[in-house]
Protein backbone atom coordinates (compact mmCIF):
# COMPACT_ATOMS: atom_id res chain seq x y z
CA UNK A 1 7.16 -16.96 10.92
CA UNK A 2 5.16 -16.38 7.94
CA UNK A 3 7.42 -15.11 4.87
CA UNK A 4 6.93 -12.05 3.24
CA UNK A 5 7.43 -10.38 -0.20
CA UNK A 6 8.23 -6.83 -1.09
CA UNK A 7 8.92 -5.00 -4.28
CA UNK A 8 11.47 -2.29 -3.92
CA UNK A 9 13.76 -0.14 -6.08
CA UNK A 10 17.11 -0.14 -4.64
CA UNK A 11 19.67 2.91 -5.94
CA UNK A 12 23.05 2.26 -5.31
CA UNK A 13 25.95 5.11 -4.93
CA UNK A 14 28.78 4.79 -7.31
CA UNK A 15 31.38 3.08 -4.30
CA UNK A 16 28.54 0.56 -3.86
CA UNK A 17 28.02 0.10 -7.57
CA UNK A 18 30.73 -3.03 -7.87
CA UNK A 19 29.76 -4.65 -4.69
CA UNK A 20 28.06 -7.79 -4.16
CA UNK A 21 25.13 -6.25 -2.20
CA UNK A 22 22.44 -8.92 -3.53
CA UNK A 23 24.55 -11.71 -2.47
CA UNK A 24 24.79 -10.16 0.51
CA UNK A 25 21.19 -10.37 1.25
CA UNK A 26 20.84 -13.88 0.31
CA UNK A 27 23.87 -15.08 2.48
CA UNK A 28 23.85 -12.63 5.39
CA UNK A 29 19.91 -12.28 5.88
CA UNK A 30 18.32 -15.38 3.86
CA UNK A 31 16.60 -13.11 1.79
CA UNK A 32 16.50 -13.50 -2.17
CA UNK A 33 15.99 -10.72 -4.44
CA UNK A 34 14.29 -11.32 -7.42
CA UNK A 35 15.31 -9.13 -10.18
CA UNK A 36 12.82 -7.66 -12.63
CA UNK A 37 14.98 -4.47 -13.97
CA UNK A 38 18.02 -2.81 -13.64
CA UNK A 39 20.42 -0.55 -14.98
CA UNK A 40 23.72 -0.41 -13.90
CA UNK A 41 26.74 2.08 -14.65
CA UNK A 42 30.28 3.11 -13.64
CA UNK A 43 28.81 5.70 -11.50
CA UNK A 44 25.42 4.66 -10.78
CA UNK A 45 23.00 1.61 -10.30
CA UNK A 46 19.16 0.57 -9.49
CA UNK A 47 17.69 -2.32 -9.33
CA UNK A 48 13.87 -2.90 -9.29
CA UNK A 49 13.38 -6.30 -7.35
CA UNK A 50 10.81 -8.68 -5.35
CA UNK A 51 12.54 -9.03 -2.12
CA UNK A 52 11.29 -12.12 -0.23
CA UNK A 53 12.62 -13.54 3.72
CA UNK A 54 11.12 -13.62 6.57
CA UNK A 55 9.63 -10.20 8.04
CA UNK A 56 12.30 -9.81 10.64
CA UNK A 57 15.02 -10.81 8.16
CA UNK A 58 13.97 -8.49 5.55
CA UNK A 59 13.78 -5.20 8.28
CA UNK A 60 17.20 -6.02 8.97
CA UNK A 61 18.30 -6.43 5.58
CA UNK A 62 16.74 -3.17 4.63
CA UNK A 63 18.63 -1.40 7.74
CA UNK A 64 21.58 -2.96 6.46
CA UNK A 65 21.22 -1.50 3.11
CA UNK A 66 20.41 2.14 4.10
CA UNK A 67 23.45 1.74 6.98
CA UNK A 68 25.50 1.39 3.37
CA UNK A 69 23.94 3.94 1.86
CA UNK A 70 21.72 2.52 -0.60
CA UNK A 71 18.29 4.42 -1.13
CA UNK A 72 15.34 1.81 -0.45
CA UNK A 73 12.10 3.21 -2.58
CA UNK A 74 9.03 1.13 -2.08
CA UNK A 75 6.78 0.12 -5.12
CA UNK A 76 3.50 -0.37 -5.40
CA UNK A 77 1.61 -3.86 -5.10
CA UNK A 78 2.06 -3.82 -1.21
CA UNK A 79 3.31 -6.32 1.14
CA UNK A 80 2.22 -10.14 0.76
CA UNK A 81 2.44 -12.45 3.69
């Protein structure tokens, strides 16, 4: 499999907002999540980040995140693989 890189803006609820959802990705899914902004607040969080794995791996890690309820907005630049 041939891995793949997508930028996304993840927006976290305020339960999710002390979590360690990135970690998550990385040790449950192999994918890393390359941070390039984020704001993050008692209440509320995003994160804009390159999120790299292999396609399969990063579908499921995406599922995963909107199962939690963490809104998945895809940026511009497309999908590399």
């Amino acid at each position: 499999m041939t891995p793949t890189s997508v930028r996304a803006r993840l927006t976290f609820p305020e339960v999710l907002v002390g979590e360690p959802v990135i970690s998550r990705l990385a040790l449950d899914y192999g994918v890393t999540a390359n941070i390039r902004r984020a704001n993050v607040e008692e209440h509320a969080g995003w994160i804009v980040c390159e999120l790299a794995g292999e396609r399969e791996r990063l579908d499921e890690a995406v599922e995963w995140l909107e199962g939690h309820g963490i809104k998945v907005d895809w940026l511009g630049g497309g999908v590399e693989s």
